[in-house]
N, C-alpha and C. Protein backbone atom coordinates (compact mmCIF):
# COMPACT_ATOMS: atom_id res chain seq x y z
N UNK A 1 115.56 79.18 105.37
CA UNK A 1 114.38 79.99 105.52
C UNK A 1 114.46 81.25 104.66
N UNK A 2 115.51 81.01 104.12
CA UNK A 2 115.64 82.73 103.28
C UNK A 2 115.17 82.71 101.76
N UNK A 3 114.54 81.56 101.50
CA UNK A 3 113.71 81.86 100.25
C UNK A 3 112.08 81.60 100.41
N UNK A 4 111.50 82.10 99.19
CA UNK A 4 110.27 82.33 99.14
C UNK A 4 109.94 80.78 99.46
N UNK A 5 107.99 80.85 99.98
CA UNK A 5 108.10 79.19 100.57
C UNK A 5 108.10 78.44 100.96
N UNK A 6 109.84 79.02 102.07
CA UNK A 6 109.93 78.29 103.13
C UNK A 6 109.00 78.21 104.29
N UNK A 7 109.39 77.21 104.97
CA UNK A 7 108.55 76.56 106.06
C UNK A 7 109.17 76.54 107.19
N UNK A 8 108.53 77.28 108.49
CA UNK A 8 108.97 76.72 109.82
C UNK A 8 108.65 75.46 110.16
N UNK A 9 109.37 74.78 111.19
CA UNK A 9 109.14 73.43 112.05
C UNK A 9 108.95 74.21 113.32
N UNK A 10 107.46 74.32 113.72
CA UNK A 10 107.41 75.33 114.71
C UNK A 10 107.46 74.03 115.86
N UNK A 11 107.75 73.30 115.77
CA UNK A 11 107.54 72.32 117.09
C UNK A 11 108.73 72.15 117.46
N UNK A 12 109.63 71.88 116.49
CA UNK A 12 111.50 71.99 116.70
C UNK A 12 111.85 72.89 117.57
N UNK A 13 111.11 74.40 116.72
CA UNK A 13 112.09 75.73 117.56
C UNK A 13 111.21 75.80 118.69
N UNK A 14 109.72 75.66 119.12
CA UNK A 14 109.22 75.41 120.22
C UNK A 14 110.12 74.44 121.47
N UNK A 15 110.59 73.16 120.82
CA UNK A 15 111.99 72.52 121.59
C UNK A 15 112.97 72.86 121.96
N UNK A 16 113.60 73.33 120.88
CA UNK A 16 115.15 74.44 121.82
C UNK A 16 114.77 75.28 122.15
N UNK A 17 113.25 75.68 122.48
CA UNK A 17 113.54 76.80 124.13
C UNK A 17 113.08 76.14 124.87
N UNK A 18 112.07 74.80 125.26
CA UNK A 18 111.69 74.11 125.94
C UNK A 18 113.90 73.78 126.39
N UNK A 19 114.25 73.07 125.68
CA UNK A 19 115.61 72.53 126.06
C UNK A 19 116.41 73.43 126.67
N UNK A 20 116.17 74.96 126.71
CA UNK A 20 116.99 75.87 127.47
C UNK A 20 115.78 76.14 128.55
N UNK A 21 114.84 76.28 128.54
CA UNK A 21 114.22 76.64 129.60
C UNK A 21 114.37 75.65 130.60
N UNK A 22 114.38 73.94 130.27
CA UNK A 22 114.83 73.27 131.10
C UNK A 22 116.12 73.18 131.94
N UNK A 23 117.16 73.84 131.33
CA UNK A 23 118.36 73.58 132.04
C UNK A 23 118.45 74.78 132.94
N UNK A 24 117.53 75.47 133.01
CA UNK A 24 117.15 76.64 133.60
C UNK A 24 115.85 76.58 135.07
N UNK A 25 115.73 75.14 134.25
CA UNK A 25 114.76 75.03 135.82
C UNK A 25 113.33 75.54 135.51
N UNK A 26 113.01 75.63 134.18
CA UNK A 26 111.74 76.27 133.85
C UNK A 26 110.85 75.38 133.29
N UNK A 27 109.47 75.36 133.54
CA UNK A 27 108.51 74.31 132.62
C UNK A 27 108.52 74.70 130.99
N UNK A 28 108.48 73.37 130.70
CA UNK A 28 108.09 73.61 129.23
C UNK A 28 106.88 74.65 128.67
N UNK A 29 106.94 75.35 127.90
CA UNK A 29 106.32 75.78 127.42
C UNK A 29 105.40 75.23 126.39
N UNK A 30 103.97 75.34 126.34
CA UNK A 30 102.97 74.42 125.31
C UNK A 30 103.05 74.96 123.77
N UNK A 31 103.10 74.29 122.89
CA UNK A 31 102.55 75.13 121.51
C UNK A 31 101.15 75.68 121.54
N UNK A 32 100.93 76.70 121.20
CA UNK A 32 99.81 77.21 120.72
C UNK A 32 99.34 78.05 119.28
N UNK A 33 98.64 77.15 118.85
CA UNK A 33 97.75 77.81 117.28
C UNK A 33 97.40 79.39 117.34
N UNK A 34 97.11 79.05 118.06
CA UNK A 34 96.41 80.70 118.15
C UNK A 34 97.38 81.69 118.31
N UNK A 35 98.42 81.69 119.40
CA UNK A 35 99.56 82.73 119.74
C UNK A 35 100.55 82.15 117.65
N UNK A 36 100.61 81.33 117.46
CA UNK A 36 101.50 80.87 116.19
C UNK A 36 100.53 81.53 115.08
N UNK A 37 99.30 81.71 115.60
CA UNK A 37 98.61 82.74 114.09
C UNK A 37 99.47 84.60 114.90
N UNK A 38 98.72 84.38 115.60
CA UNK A 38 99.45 86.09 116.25
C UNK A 38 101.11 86.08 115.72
N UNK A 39 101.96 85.41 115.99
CA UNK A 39 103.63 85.24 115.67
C UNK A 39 103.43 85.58 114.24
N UNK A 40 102.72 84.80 113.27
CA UNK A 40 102.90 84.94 111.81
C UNK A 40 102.29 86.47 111.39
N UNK A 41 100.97 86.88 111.87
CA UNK A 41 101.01 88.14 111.28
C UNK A 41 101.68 88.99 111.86
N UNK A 42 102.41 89.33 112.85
CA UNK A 42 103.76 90.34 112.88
C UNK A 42 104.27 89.76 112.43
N UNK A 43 104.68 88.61 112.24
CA UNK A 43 105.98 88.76 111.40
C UNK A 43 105.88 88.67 110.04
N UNK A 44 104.80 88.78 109.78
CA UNK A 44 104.49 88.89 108.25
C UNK A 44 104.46 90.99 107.86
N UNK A 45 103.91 91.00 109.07
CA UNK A 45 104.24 93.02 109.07
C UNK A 45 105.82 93.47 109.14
N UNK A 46 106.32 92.97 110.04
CA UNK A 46 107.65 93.09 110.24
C UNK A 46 108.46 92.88 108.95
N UNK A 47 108.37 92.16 108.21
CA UNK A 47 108.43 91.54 106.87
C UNK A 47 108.40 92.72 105.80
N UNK A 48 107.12 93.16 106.09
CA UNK A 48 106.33 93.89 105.14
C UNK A 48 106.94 95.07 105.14
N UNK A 49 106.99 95.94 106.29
CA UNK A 49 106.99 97.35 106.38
C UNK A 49 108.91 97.60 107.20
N UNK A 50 109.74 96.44 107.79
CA UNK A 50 110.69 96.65 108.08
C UNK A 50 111.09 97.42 109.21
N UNK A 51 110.06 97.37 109.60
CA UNK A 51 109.48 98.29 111.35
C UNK A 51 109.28 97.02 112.40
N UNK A 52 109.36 97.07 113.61
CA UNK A 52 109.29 96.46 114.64
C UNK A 52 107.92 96.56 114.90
N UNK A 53 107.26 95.57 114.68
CA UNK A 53 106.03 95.97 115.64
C UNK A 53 105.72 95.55 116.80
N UNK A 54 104.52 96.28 117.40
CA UNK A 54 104.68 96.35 119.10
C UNK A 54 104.03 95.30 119.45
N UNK A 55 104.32 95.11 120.31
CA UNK A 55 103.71 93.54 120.86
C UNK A 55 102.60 94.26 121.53
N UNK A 56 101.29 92.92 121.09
CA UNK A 56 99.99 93.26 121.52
C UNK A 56 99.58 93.04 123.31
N UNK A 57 99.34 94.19 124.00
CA UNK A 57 99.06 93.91 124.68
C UNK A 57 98.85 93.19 126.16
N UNK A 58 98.41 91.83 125.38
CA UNK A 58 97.70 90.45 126.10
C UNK A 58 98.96 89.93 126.19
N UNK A 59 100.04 90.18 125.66
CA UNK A 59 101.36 89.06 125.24
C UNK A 59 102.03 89.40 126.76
N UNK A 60 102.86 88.18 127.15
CA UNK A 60 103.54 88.39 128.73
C UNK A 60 104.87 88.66 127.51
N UNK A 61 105.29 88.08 126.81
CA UNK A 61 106.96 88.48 125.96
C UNK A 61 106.48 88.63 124.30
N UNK A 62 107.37 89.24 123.86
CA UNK A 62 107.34 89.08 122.67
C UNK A 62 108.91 89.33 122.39
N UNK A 63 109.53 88.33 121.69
CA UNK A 63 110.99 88.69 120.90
C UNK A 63 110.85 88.55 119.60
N UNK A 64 111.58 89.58 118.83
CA UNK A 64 111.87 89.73 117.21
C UNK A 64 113.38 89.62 117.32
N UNK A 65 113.63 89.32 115.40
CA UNK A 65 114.66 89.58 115.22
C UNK A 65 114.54 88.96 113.40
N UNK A 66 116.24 89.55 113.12
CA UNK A 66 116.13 89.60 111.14
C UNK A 66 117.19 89.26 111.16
N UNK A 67 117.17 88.38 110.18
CA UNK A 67 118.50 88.71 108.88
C UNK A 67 119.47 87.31 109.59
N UNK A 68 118.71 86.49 110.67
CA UNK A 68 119.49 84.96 111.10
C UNK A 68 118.24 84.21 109.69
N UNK A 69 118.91 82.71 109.19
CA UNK A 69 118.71 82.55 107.89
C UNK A 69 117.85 81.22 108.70
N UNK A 70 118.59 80.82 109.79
CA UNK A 70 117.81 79.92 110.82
C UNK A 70 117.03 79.97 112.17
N UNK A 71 116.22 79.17 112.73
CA UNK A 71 115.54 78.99 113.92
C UNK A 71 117.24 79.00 114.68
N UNK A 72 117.65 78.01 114.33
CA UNK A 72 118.99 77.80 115.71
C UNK A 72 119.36 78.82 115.76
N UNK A 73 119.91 79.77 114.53
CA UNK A 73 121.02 81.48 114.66
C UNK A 73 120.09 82.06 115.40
N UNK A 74 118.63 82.26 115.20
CA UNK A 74 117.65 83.37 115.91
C UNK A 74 118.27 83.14 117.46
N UNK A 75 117.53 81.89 117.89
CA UNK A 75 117.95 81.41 119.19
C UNK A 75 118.83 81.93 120.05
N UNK A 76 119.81 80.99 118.91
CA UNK A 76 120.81 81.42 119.72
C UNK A 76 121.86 83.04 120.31
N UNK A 77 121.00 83.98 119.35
CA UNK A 77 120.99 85.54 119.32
C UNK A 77 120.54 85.78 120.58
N UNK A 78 119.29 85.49 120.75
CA UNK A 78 118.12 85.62 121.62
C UNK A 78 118.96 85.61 122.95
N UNK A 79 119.48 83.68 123.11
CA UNK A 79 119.91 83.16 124.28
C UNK A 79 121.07 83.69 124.60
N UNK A 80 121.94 84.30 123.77
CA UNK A 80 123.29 84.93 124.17
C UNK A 80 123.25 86.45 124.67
N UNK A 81 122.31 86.96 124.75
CA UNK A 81 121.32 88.51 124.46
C UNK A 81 120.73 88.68 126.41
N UNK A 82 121.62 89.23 127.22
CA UNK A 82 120.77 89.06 128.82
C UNK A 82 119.24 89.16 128.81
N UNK A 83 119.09 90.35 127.98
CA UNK A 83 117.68 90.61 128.04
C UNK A 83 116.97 90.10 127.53
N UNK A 84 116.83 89.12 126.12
CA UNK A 84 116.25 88.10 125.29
C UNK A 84 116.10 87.19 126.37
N UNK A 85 117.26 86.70 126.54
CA UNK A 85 117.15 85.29 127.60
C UNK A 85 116.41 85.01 128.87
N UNK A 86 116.23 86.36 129.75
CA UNK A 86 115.20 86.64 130.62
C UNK A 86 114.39 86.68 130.36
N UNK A 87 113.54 86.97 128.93
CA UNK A 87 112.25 86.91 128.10
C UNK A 87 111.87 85.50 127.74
N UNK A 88 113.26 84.79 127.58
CA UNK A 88 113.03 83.04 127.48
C UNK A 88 112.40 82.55 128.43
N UNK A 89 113.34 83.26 129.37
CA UNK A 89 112.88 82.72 131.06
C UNK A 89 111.52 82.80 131.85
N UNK A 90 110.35 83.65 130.92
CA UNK A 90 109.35 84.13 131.61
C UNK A 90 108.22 83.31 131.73
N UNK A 91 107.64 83.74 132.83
CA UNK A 91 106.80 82.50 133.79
C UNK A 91 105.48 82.19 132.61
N UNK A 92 105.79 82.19 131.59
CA UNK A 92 104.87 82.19 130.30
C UNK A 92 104.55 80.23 130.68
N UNK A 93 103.10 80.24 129.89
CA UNK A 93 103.43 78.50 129.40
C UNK A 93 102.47 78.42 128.34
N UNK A 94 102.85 78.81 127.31
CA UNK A 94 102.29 79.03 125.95
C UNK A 94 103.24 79.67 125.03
N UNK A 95 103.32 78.94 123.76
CA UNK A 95 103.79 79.80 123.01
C UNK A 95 103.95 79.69 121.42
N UNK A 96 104.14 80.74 120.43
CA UNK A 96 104.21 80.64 119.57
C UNK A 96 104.56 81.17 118.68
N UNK A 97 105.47 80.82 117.62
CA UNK A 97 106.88 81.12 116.70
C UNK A 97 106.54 81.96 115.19
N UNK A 98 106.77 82.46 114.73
CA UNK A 98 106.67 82.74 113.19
C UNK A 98 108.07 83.23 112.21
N UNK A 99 107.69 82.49 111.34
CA UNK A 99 109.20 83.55 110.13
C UNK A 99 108.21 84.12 109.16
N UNK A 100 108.82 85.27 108.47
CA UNK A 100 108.37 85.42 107.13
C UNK A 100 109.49 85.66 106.64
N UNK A 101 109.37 85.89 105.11
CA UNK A 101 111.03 86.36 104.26
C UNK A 101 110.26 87.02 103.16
N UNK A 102 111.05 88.27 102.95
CA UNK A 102 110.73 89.34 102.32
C UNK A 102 111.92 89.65 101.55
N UNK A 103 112.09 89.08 99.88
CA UNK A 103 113.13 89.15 99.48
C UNK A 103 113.76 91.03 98.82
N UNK A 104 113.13 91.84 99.10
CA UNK A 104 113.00 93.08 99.10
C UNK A 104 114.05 93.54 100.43
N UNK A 105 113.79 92.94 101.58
CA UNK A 105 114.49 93.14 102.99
C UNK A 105 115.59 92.93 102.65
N UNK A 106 116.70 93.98 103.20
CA UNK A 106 118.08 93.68 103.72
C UNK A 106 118.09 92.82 104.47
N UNK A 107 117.21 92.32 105.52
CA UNK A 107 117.03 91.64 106.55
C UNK A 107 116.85 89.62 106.34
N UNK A 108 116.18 89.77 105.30
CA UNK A 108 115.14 88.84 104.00
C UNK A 108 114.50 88.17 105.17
N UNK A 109 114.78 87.49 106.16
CA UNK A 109 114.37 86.77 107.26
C UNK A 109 113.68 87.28 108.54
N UNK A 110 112.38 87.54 108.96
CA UNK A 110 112.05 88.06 109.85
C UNK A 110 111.17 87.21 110.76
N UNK A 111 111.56 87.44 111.91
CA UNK A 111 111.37 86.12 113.55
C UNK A 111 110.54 87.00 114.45
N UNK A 112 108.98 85.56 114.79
CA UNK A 112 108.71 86.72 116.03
C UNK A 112 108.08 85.73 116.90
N UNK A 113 108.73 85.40 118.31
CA UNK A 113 108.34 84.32 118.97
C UNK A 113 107.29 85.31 119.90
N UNK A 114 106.41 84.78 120.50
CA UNK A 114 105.01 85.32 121.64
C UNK A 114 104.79 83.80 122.58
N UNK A 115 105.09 84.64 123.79
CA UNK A 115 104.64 83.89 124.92
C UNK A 115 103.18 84.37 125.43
N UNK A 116 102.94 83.16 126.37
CA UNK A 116 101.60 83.98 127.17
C UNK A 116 101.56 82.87 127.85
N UNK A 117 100.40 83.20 129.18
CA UNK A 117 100.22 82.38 130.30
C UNK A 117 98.81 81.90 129.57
């Protein structure tokens, strides 16, 4: 994901949190277009300006993160992280993923998953 281009498999990384939320006792979470347009433009800002931006609102979670080159490294940041992982855990059932890469960034890789009910 760390060159210009690249492409998420947003249904994959939508799966390994469905696959941890399950062993957790949690429903799957649905894909959604709409929250996956919201994911891409922060993380296309996040990208841009190298600032965190705030999660809108309407969102029940929002997690970021930079500079993992993959969906699995993000993840697995996330899932090893108490407080990420309780954000995995949330009574959300919607959701949706974004990368951008900003070869300007120290970071080059920038992640922004959004839940919602």
């Amino acid at each position: 994901m760390d060159q210009p281009g690249a492409s998420l498999d947003r249904a994959q990384a939508i799966g390994m949190i469905n696959a941890y939320r399950a062993t957790n006792g949690l429903p799957a979470l649905t894909p959604d277009a709409g929250l996956d347009g919201t994911a891409q433009t922060l993380a296309d800002q996040y990208a841009r300006t190298g600032t965190p931006p705030r999660a809108p609102q309407e969102l029940t979670v929002m997690k970021l993160s930079a500079g993992y080159a993959t969906f699995a490294e993000t993840f697995s940041g996330w899932r090893n992280s108490p407080a990420d992982a309780a954000g995995l855990k949330a009574t959300a059932t919607k959701a949706g993923v974004a990368m951008a890469y900003s070869p300007s960034s120290s970071y080059g890789v920038h992640w922004v998953l959004v839940l919602d009910d």
